[in-house]
Protein backbone atom coordinates (compact mmCIF):
# COMPACT_ATOMS: atom_id res chain seq x y z
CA UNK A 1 -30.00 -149.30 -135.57
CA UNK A 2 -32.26 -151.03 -133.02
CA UNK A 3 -36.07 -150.84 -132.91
CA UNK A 4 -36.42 -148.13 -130.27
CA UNK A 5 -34.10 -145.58 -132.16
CA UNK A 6 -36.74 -146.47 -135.64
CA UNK A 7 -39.43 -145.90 -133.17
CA UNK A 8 -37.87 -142.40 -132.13
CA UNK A 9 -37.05 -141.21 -135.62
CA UNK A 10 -40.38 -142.15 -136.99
CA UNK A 11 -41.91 -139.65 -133.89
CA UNK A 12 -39.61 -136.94 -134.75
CA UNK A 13 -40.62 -137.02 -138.49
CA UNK A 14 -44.23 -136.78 -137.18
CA UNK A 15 -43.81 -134.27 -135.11
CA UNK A 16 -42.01 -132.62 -138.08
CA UNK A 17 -45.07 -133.14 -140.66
CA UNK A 18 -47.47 -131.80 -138.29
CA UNK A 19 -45.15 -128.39 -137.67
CA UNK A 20 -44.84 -127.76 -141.27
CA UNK A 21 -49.21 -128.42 -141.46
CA UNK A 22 -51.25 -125.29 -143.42
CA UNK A 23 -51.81 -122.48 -141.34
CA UNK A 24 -55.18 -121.63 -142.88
CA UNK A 25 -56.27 -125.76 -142.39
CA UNK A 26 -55.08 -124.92 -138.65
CA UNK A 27 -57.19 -121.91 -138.35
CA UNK A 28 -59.76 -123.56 -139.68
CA UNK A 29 -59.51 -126.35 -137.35
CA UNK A 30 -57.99 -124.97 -134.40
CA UNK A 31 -59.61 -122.00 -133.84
CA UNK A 32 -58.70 -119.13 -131.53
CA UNK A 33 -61.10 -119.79 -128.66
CA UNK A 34 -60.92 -115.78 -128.02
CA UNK A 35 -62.42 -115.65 -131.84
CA UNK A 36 -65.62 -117.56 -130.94
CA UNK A 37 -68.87 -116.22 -129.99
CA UNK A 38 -69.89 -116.62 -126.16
CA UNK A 39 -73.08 -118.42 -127.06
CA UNK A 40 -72.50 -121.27 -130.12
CA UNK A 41 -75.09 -120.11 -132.97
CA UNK A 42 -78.55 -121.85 -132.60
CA UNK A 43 -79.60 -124.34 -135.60
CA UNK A 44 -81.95 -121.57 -136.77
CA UNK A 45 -79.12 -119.21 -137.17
CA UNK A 46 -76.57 -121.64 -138.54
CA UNK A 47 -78.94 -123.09 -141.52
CA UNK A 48 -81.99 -120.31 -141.83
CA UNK A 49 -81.50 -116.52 -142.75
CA UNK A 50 -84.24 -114.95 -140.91
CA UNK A 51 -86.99 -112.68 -142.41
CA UNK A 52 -90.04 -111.11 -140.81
CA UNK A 53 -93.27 -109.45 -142.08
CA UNK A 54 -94.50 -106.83 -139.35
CA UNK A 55 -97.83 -105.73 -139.25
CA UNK A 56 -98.68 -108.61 -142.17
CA UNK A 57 -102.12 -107.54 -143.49
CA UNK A 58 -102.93 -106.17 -140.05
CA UNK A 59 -101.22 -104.26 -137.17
CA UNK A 60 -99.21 -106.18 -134.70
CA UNK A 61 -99.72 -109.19 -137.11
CA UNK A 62 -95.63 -109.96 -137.12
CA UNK A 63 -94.60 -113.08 -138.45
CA UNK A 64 -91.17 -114.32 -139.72
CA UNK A 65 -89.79 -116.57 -142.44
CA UNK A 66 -87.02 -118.45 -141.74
CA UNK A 67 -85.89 -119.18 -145.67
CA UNK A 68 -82.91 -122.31 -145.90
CA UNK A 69 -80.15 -122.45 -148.55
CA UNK A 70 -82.04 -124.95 -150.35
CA UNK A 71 -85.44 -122.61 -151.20
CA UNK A 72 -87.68 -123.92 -148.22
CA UNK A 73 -89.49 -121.38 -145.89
CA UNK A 74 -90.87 -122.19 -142.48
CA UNK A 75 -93.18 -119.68 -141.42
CA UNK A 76 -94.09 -118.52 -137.46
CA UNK A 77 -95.46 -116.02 -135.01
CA UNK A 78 -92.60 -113.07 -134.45
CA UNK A 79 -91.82 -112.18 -130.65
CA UNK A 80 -93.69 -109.39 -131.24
CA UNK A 81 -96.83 -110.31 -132.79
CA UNK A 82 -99.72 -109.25 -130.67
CA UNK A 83 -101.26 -112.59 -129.96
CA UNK A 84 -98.56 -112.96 -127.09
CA UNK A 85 -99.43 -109.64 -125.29
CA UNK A 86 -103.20 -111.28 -124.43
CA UNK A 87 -103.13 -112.52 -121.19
CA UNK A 88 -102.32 -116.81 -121.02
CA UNK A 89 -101.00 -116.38 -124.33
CA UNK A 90 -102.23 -118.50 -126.77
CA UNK A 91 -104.32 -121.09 -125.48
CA UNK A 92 -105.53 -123.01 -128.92
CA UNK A 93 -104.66 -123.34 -132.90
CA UNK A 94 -106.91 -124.18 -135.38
CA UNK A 95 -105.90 -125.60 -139.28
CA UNK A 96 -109.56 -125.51 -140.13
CA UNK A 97 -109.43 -122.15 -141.99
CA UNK A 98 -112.85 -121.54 -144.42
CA UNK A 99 -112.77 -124.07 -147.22
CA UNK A 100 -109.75 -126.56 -146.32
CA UNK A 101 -108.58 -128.14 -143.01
CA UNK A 102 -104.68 -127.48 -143.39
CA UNK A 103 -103.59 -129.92 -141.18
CA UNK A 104 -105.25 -132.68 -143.32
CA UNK A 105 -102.35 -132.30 -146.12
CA UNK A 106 -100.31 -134.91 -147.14
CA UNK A 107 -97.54 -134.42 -149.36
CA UNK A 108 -95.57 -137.15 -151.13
CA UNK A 109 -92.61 -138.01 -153.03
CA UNK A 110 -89.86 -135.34 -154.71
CA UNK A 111 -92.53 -133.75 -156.40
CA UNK A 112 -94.56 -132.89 -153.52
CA UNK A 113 -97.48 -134.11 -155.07
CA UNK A 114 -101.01 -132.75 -153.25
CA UNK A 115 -99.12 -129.83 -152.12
CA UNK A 116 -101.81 -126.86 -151.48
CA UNK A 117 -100.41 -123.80 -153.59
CA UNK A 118 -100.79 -120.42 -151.35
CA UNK A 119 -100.88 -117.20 -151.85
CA UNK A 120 -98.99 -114.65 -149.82
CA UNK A 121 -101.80 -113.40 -148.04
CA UNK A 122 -104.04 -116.91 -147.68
CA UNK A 123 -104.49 -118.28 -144.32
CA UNK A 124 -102.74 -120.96 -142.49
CA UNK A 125 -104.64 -120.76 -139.45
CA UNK A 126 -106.16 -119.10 -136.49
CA UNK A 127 -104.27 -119.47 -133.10
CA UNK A 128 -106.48 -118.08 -130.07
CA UNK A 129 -106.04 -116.42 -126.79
CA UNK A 130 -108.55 -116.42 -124.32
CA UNK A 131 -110.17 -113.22 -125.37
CA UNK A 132 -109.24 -113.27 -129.40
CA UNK A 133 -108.52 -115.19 -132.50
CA UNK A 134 -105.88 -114.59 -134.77
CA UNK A 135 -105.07 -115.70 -138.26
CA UNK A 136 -101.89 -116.42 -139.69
CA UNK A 137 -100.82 -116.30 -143.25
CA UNK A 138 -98.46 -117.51 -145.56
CA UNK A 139 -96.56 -114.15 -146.36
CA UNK A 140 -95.09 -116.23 -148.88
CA UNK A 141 -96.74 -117.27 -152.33
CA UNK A 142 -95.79 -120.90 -152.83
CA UNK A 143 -96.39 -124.57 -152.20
CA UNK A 144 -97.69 -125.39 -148.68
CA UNK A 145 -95.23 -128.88 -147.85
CA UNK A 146 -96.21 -129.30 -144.26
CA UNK A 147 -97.85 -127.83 -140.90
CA UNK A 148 -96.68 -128.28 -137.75
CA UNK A 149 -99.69 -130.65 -136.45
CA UNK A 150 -98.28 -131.04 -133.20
CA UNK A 151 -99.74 -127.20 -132.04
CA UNK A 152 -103.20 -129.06 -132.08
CA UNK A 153 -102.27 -131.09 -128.82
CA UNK A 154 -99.49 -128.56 -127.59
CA UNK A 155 -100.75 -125.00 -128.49
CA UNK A 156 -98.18 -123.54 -125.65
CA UNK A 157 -95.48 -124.26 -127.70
CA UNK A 158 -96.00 -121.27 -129.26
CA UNK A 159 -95.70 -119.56 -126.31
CA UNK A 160 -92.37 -121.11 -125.57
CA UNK A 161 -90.52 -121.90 -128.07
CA UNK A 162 -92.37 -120.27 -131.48
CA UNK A 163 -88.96 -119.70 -133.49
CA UNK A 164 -88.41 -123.13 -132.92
CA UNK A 165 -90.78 -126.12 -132.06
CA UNK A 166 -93.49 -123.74 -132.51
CA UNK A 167 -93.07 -123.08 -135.90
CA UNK A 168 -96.58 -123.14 -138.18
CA UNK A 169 -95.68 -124.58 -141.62
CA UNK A 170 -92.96 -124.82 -144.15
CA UNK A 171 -93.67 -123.62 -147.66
CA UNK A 172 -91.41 -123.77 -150.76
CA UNK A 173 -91.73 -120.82 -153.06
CA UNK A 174 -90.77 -120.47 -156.48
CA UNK A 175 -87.44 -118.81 -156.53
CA UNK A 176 -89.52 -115.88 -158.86
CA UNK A 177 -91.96 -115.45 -156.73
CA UNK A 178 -89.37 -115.66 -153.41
CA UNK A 179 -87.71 -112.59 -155.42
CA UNK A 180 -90.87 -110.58 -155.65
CA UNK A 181 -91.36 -111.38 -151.76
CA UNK A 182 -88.16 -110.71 -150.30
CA UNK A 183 -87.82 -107.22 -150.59
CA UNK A 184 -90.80 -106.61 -148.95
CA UNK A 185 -89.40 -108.32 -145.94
CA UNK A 186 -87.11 -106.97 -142.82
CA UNK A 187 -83.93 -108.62 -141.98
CA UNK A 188 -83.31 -109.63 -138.97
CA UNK A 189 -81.55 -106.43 -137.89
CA UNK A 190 -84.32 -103.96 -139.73
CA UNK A 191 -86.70 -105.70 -137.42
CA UNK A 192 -85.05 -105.44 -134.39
CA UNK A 193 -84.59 -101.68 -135.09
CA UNK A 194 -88.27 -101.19 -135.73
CA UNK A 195 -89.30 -103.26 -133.30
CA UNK A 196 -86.31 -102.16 -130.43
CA UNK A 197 -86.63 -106.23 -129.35
């Protein structure tokens, strides 16, 4: 047997291990490209399930709570909250809410110490239009980890991107107190219904 017939049997052998492979491993692997969505899933879809407050404390106050596997929540402005119908949107955001400048937090280590525990209904900040000011809240009772500091110099990202870059802090909850939340909450579905977004 000379080296090119080896050569041939040892590609037919392949070729045989990778017919007999798991179907299920396949599917998972290969998949059907008729089974996929037209649009991949965005990052807040694939890690976050998505929760929203409407009218949170006051009408057209809407904000939504993106919660991750892991127990964080990052809190935002809904599509729908009524600080994006003034006209220019929101122009300005403020972390200097009554007693405590918000944005001066720092947290450190894996016990988050200095971590500002929140109520559901304390406030996070004011974001302004040109005519109004707004306040946001936590919705959430639980241990305030981080704002998004970056609003300060580029307020317009929560015109443009608010379920993303223009998120307004992240908050970890107890899971008790996440439990007593959550059913007060809308899905994502719930609040498109109510909403007709």
């Amino acid at each position: 047997m000379n080296d090119h017939s080896v050569i041939e049997t040892n590609n037919a052998q392949e070729q045989g291990e990778h017919e007999v492979e798991d179907p299920e491993l396949r599917r998972l692997l290969v998949p059907n490209p008729e089974d996929l969505p037209l649009t991949p899933p965005s990052s807040v879809e694939a890690n976050f399930v998505s929760y929203f407050a409407p009218d949170f404390m006051k009408p057209g106050h809407d904000q939504y709570i993106y919660r991750h596997a892991n127990g964080l929540c990052v809190i935002g402005l809904a599509p729908t909250h009524v600080a994006f119908k003034d006209e220019g949107g929101i122009t300005a955001i403020d972390f200097n809410v009554g007693k405590s400048d918000r944005s001066g937090i720092k947290v450190t280590g894996k016990r988050k110490k200095n971590a500002q525990h929140l109520e559901s209904n304390s406030a996070l900040c004011k974001v302004c239009s040109k005519d109004a000011t707004y306040i946001v809240r936590c919705c959430v009772k639980g241990s305030l980890l981080e704002v998004n500091d970056r609003l300060i110099k580029q307020p317009e990202l929560l015109n443009s991107a608010a379920d993303r870059e223009g998120y307004i802090a992240i908050i970890m909850p107890k899971p008790a107190d996440w439990l007593k939340v959550k059913d007060s909450l809308l899905g994502l579905e719930e609040y498109k219904k109510l909403r007709e977004v």
